[in-house]
PDB file of N, CA and C in Angstrom:
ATOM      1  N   UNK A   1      -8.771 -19.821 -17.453  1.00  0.00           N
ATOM      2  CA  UNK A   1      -8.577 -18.476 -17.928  1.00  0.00           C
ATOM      3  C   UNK A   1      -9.403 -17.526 -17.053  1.00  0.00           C
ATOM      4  N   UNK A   2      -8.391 -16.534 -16.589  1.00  0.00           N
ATOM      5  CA  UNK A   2      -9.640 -15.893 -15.472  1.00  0.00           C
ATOM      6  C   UNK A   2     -10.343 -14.350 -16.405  1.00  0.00           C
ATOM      7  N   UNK A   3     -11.457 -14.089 -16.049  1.00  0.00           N
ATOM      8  CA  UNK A   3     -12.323 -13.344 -16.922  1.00  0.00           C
ATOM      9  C   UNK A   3     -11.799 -11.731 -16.252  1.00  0.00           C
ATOM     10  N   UNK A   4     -11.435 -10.725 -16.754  1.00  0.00           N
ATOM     11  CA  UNK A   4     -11.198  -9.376 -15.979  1.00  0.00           C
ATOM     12  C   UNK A   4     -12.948  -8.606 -16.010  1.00  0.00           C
ATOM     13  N   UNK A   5     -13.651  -9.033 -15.093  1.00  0.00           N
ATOM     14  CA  UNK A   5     -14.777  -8.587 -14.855  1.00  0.00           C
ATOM     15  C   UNK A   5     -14.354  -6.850 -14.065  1.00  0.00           C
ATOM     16  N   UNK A   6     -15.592  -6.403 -13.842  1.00  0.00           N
ATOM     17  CA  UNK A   6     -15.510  -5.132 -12.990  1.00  0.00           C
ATOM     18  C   UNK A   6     -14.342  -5.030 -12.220  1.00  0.00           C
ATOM     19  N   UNK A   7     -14.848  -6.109 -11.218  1.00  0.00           N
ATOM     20  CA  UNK A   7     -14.575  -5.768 -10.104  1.00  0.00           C
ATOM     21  C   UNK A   7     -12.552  -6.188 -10.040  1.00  0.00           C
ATOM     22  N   UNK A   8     -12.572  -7.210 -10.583  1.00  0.00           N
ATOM     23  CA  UNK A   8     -10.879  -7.059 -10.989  1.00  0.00           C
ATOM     24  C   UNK A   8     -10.100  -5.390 -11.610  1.00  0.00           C
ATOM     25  N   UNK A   9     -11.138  -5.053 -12.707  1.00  0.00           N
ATOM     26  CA  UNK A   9     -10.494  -3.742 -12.906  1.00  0.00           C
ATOM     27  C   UNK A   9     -10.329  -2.511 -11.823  1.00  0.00           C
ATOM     28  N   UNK A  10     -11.389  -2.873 -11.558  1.00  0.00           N
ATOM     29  CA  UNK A  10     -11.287  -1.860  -9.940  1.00  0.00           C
ATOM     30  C   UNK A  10     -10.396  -2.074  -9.313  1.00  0.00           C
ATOM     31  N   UNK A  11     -10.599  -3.221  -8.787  1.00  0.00           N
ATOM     32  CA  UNK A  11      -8.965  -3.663  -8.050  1.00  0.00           C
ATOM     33  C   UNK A  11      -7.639  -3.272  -8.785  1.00  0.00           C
ATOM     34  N   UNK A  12      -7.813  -3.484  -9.573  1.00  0.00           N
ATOM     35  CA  UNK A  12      -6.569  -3.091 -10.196  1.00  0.00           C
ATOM     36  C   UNK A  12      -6.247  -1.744 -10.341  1.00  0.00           C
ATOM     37  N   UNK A  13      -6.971  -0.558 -10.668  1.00  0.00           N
ATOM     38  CA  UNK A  13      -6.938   0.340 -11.057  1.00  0.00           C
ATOM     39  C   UNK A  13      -6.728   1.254  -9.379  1.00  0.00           C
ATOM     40  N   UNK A  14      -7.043   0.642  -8.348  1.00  0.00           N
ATOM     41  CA  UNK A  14      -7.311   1.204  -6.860  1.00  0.00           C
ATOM     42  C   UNK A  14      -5.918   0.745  -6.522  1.00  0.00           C
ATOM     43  N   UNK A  15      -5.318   0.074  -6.896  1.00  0.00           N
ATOM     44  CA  UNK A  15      -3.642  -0.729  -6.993  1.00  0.00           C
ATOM     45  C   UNK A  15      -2.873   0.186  -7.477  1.00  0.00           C
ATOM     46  N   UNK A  16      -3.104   0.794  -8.680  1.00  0.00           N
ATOM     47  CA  UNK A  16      -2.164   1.898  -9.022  1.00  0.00           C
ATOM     48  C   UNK A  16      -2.157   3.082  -8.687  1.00  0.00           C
ATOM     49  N   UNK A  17      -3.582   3.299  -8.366  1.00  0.00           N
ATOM     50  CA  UNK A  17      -3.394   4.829  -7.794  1.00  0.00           C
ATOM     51  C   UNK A  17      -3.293   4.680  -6.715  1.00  0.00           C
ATOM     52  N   UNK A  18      -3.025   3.780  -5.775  1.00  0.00           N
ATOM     53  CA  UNK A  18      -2.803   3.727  -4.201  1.00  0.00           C
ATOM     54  C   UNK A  18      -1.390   3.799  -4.173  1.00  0.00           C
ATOM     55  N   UNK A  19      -0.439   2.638  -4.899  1.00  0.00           N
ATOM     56  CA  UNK A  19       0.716   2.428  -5.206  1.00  0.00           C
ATOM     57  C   UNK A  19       0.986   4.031  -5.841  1.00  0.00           C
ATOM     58  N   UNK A  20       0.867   4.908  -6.760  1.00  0.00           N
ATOM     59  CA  UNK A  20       1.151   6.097  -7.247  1.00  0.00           C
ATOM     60  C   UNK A  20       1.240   7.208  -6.394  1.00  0.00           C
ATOM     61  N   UNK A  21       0.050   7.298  -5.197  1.00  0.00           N
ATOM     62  CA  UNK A  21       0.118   7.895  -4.184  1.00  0.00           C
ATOM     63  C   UNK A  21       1.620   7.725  -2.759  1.00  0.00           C
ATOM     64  N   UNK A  22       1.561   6.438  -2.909  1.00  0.00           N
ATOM     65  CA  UNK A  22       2.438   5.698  -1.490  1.00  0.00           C
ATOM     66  C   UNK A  22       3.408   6.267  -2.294  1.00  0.00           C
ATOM     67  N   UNK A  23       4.290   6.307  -3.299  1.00  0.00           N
ATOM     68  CA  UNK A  23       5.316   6.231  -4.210  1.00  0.00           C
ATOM     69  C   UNK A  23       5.700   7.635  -3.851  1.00  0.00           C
ATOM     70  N   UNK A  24       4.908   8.429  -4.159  1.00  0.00           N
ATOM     71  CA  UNK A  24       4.872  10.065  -4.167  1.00  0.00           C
ATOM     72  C   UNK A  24       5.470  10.462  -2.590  1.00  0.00           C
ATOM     73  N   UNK A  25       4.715   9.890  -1.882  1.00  0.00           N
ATOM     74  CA  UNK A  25       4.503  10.249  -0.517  1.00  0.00           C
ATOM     75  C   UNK A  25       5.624   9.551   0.061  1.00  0.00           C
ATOM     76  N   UNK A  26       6.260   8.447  -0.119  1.00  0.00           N
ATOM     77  CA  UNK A  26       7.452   8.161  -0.092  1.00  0.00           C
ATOM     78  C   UNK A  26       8.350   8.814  -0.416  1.00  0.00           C
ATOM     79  N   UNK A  27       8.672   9.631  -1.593  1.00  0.00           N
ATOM     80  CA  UNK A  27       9.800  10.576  -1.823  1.00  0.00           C
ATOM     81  C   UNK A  27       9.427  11.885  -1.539  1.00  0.00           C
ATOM     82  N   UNK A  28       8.333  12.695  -0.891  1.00  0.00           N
ATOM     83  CA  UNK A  28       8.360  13.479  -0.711  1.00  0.00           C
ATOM     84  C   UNK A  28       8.648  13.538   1.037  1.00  0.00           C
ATOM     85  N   UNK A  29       8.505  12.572   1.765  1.00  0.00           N
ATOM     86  CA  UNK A  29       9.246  12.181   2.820  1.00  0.00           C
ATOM     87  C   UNK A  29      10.536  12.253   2.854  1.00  0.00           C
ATOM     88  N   UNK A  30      11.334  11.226   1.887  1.00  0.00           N
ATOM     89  CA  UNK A  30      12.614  11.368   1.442  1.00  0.00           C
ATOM     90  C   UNK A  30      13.500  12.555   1.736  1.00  0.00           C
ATOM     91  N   UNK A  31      12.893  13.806   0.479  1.00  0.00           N
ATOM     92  CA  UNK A  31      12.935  14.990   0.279  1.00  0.00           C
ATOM     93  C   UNK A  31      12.622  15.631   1.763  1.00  0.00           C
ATOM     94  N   UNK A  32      12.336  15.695   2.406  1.00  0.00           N
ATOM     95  CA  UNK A  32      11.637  16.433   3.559  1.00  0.00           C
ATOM     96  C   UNK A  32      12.796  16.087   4.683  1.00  0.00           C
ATOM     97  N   UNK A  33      12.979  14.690   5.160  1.00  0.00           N
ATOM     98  CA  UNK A  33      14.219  14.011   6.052  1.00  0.00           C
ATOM     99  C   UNK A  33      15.561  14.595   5.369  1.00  0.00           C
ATOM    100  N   UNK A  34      15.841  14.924   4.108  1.00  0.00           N
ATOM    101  CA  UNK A  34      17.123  15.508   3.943  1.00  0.00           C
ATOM    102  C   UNK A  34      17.539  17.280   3.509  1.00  0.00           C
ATOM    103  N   UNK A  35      16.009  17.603   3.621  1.00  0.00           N
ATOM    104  CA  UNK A  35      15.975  19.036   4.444  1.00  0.00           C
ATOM    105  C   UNK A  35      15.517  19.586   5.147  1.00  0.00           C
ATOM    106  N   UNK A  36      14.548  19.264   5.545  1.00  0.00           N
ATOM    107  CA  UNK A  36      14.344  19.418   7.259  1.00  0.00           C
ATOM    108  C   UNK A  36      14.234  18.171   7.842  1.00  0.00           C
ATOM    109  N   UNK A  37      15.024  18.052   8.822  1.00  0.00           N
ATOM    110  CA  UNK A  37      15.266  17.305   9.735  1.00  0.00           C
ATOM    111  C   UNK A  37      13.860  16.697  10.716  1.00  0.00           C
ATOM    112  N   UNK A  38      13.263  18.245  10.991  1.00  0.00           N
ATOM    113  CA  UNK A  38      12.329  17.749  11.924  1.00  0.00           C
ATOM    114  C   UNK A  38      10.680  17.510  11.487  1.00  0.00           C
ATOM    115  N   UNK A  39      10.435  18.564  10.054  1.00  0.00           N
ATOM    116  CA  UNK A  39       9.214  18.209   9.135  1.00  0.00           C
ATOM    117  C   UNK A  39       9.273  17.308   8.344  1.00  0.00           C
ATOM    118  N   UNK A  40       8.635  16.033   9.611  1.00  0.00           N
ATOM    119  CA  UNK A  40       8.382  15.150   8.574  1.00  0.00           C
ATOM    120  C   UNK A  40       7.000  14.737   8.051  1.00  0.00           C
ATOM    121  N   UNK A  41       6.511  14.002   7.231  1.00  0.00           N
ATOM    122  CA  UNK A  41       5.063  13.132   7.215  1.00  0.00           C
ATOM    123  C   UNK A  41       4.809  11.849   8.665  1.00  0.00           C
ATOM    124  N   UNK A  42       3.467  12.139   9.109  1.00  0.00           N
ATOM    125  CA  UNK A  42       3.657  11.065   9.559  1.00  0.00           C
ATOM    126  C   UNK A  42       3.547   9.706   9.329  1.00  0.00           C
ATOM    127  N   UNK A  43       4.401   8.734   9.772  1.00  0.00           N
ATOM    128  CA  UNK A  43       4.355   6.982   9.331  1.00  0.00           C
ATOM    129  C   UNK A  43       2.665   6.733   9.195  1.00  0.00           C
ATOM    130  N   UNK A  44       1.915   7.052  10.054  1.00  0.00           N
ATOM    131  CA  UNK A  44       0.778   6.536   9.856  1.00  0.00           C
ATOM    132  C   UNK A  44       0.246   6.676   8.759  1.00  0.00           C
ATOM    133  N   UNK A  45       0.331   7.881   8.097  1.00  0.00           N
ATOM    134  CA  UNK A  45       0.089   8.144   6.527  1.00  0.00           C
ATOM    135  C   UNK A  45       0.264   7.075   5.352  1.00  0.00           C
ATOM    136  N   UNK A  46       1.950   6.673   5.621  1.00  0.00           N
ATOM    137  CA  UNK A  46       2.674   6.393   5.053  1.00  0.00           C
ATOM    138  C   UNK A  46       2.149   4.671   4.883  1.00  0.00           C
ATOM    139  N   UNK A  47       1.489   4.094   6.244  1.00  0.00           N
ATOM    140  CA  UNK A  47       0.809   3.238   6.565  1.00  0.00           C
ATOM    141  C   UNK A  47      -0.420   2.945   6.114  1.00  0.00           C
ATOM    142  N   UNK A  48      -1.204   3.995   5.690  1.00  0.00           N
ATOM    143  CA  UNK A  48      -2.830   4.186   5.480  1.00  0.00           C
ATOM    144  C   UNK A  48      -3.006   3.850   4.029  1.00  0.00           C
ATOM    145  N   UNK A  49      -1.602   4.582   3.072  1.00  0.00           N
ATOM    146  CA  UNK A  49      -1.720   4.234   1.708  1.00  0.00           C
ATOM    147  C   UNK A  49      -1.378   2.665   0.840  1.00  0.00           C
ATOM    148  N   UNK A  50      -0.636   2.333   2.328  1.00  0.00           N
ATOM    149  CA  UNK A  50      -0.184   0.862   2.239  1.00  0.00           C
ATOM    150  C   UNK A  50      -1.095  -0.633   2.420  1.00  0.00           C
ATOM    151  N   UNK A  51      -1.805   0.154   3.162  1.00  0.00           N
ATOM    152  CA  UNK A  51      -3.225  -0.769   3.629  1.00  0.00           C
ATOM    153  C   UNK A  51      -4.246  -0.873   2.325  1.00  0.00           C
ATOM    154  N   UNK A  52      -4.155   0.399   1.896  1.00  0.00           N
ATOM    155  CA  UNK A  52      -5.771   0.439   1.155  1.00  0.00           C
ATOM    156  C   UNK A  52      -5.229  -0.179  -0.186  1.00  0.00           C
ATOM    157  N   UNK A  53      -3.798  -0.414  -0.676  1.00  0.00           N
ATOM    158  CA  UNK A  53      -3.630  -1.294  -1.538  1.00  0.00           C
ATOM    159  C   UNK A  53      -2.280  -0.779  -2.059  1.00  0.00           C
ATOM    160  N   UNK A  54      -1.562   0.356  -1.485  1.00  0.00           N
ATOM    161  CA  UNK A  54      -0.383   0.927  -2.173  1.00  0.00           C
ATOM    162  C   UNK A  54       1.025   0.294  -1.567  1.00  0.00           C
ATOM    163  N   UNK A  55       0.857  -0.539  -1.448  1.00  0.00           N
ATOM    164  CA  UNK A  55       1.833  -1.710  -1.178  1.00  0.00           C
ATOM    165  C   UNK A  55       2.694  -1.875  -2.305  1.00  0.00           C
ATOM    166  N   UNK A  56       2.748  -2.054  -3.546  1.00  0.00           N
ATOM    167  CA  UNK A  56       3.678  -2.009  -4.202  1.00  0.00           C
ATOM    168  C   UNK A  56       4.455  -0.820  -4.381  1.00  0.00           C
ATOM    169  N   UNK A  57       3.822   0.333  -4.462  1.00  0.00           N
ATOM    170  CA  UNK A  57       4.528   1.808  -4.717  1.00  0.00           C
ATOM    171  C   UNK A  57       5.515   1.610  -3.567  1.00  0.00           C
ATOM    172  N   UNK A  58       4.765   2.014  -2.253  1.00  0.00           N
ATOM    173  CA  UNK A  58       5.491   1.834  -1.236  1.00  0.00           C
ATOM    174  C   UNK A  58       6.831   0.876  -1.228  1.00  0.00           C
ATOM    175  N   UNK A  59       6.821  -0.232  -1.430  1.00  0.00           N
ATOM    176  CA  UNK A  59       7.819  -1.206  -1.740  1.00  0.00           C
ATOM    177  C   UNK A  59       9.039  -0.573  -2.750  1.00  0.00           C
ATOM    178  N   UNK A  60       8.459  -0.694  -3.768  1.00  0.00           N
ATOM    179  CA  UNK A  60       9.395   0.221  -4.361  1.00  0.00           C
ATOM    180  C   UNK A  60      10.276   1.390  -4.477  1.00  0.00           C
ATOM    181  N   UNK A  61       9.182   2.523  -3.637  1.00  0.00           N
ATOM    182  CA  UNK A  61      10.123   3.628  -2.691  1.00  0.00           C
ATOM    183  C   UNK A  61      10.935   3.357  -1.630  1.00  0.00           C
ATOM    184  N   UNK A  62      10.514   2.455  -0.834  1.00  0.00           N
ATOM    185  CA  UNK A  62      11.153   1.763  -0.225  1.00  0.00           C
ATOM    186  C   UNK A  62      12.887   1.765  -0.676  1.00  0.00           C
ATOM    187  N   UNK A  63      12.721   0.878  -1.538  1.00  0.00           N
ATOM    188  CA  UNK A  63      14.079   0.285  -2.518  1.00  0.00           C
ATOM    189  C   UNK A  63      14.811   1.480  -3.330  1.00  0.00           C
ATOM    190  N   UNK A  64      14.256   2.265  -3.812  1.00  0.00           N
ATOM    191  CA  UNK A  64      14.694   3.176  -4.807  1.00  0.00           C
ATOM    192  C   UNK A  64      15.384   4.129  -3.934  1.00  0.00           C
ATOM    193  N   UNK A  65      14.115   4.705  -2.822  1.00  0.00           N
ATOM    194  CA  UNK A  65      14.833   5.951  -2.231  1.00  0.00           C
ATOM    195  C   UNK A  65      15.790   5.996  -0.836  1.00  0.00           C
ATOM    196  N   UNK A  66      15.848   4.076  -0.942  1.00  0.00           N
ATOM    197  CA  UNK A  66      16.650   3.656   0.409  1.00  0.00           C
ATOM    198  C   UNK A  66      16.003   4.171   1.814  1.00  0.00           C
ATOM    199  N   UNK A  67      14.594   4.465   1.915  1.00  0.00           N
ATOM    200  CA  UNK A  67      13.711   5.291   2.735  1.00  0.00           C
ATOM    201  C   UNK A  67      12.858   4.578   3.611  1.00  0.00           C
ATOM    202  N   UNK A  68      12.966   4.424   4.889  1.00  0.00           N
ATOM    203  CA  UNK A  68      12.364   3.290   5.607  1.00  0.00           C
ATOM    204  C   UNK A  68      12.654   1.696   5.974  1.00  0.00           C
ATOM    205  N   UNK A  69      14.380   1.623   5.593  1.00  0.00           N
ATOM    206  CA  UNK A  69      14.683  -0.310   5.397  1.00  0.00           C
ATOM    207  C   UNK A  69      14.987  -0.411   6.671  1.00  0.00           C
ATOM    208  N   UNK A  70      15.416   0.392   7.603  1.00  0.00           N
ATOM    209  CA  UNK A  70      15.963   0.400   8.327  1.00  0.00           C
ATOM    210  C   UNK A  70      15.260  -0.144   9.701  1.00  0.00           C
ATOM    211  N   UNK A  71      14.129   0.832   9.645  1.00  0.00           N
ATOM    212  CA  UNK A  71      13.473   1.152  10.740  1.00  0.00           C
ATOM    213  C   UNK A  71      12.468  -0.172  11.015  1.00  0.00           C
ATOM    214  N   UNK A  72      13.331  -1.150  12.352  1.00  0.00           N
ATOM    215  CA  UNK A  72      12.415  -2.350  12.567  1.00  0.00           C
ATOM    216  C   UNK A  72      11.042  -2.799  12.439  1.00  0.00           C
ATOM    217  N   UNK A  73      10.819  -1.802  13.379  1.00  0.00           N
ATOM    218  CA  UNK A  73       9.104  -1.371  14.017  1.00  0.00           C
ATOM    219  C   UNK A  73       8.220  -0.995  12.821  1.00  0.00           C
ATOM    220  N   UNK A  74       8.615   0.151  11.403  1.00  0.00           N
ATOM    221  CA  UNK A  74       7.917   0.523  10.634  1.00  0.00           C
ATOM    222  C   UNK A  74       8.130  -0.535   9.630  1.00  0.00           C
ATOM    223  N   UNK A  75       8.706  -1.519   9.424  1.00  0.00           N
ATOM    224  CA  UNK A  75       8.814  -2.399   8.418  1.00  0.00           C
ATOM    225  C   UNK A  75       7.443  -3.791   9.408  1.00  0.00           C
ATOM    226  N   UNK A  76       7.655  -3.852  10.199  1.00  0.00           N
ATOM    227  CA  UNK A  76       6.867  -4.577  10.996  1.00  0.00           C
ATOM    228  C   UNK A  76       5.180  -4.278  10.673  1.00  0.00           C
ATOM    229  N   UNK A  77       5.062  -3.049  11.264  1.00  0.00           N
ATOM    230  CA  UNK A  77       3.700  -2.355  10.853  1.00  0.00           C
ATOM    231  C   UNK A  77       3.672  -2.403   9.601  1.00  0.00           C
ATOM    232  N   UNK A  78       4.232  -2.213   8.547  1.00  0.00           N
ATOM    233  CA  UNK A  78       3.868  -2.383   6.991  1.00  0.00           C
ATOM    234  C   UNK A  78       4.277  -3.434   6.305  1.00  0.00           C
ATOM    235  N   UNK A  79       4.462  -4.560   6.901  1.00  0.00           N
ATOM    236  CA  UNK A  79       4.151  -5.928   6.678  1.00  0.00           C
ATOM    237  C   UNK A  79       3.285  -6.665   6.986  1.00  0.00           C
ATOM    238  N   UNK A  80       2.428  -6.217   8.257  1.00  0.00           N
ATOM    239  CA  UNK A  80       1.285  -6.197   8.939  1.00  0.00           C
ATOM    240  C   UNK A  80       0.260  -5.655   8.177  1.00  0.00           C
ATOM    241  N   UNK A  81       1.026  -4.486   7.890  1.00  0.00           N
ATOM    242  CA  UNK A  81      -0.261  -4.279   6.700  1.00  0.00           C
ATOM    243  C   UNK A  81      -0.535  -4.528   5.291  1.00  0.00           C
ATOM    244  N   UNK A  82       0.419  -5.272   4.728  1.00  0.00           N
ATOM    245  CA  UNK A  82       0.576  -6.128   3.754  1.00  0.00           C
ATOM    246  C   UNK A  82      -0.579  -7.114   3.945  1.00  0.00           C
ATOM    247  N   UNK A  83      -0.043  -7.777   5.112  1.00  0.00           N
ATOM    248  CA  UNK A  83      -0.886  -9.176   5.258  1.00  0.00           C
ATOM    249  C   UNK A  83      -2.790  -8.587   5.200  1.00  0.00           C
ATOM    250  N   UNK A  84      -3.029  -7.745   6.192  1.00  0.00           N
ATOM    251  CA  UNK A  84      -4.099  -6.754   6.601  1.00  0.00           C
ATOM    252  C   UNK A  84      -5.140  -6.924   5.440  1.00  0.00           C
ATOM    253  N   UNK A  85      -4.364  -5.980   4.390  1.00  0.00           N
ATOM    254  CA  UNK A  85      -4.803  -6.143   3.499  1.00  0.00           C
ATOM    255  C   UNK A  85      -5.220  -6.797   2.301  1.00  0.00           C
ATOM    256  N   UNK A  86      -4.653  -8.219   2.356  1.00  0.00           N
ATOM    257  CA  UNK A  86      -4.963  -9.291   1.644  1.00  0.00           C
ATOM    258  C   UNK A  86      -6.088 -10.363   2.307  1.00  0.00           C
ATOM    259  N   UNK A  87      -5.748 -10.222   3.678  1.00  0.00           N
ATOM    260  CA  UNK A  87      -7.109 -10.458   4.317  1.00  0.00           C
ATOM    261  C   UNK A  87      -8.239 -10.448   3.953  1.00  0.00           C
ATOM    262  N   UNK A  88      -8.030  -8.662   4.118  1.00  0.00           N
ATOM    263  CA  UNK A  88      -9.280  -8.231   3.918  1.00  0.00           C
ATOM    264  C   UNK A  88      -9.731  -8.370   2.175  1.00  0.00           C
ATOM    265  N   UNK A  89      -9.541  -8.552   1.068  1.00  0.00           N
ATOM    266  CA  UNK A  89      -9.456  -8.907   0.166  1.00  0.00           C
ATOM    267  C   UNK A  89     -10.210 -10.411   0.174  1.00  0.00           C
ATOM    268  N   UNK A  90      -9.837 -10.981   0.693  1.00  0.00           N
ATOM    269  CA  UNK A  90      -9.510 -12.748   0.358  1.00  0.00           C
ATOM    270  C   UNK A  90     -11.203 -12.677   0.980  1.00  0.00           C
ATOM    271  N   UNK A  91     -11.748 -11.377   2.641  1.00  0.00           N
ATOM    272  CA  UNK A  91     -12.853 -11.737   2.983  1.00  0.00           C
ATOM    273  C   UNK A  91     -13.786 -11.311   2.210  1.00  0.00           C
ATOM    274  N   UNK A  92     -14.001 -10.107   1.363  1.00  0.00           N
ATOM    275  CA  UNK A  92     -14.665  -9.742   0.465  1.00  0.00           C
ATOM    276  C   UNK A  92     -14.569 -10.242  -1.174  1.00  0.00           C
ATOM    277  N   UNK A  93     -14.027 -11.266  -1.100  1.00  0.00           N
ATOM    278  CA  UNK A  93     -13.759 -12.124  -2.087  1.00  0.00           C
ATOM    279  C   UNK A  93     -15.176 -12.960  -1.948  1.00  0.00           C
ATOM    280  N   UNK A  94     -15.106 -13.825  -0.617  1.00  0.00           N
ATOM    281  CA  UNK A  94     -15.471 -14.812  -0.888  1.00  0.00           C
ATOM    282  C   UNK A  94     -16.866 -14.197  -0.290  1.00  0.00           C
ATOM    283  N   UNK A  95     -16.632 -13.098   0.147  1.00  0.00           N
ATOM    284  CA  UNK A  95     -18.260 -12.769   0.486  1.00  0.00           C
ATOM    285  C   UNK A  95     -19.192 -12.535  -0.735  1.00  0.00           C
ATOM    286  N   UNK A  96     -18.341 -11.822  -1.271  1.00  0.00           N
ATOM    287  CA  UNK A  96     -18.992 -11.615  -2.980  1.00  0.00           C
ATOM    288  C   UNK A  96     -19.461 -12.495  -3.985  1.00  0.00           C
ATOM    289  N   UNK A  97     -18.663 -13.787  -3.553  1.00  0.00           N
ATOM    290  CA  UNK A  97     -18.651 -15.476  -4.302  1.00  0.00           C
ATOM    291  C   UNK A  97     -20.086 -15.771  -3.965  1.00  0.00           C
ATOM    292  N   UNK A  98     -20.164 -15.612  -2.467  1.00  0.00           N
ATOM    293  CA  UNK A  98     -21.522 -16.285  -1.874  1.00  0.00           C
ATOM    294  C   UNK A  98     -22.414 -15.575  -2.311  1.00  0.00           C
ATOM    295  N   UNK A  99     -22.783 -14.331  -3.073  1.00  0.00           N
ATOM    296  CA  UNK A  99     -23.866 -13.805  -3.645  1.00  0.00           C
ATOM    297  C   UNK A  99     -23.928 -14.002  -4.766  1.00  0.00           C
ATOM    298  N   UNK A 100     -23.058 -14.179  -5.915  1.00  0.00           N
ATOM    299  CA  UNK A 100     -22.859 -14.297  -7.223  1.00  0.00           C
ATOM    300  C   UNK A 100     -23.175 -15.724  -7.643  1.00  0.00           C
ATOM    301  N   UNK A 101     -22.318 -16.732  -6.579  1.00  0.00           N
ATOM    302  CA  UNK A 101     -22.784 -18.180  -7.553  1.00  0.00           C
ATOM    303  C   UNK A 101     -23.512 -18.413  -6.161  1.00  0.00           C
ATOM    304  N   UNK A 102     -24.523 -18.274  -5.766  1.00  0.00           N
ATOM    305  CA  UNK A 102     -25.768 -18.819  -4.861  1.00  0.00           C
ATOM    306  C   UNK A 102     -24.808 -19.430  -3.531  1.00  0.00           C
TER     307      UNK A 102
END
């Protein structure tokens, strides 16, 4: 049975508002590509919210607003940063392990 200590809620809670942000910023992209053509957000943005944990929002805008499936290279980079970020997770996991249980 795993215990929801702090630091899980944090995580979790940095999950939704990252995901809530990417989500937003995904359809306001959307919105932006189907009236102006040339003001858009840039991908890196779109990338930054995906890293720090908004990977699911993103995913989901993704799917919903049909926004980004296309594009090889940016599905590449934000699968990259999928992985990126579980990484980095998995290293501050176990760095945290090594202080907590000796």
């Amino acid at each position: 049975m795993t215990m929801w200590t702090f630091s899980n809620k944090l995580y979790l809670l940095n999950t939704i508002l990252q995901s809530t942000i990417a989500f937003l910023l995904y359809g306001y992209d959307k919105y932006l590509s189907r009236k102006y053509s040339r003001r858009r957000l840039r991908e890196n943005n779109l990338h930054f919210f995906s890293i720090l944990g908004g990977y699911p929002g993103a995913l989901l805008a993704q799917k919903l607003f049909r926004h980004k499936t296309r594009k090889r290279k940016f599905l590449l980079v934000f699968w990259g940063g999928v992985v990126l970020h579980f990484v980095v997770v998995g290293v501050v996991v176990v760095f945290l392990r090594q202080f907590t249980f000796g």
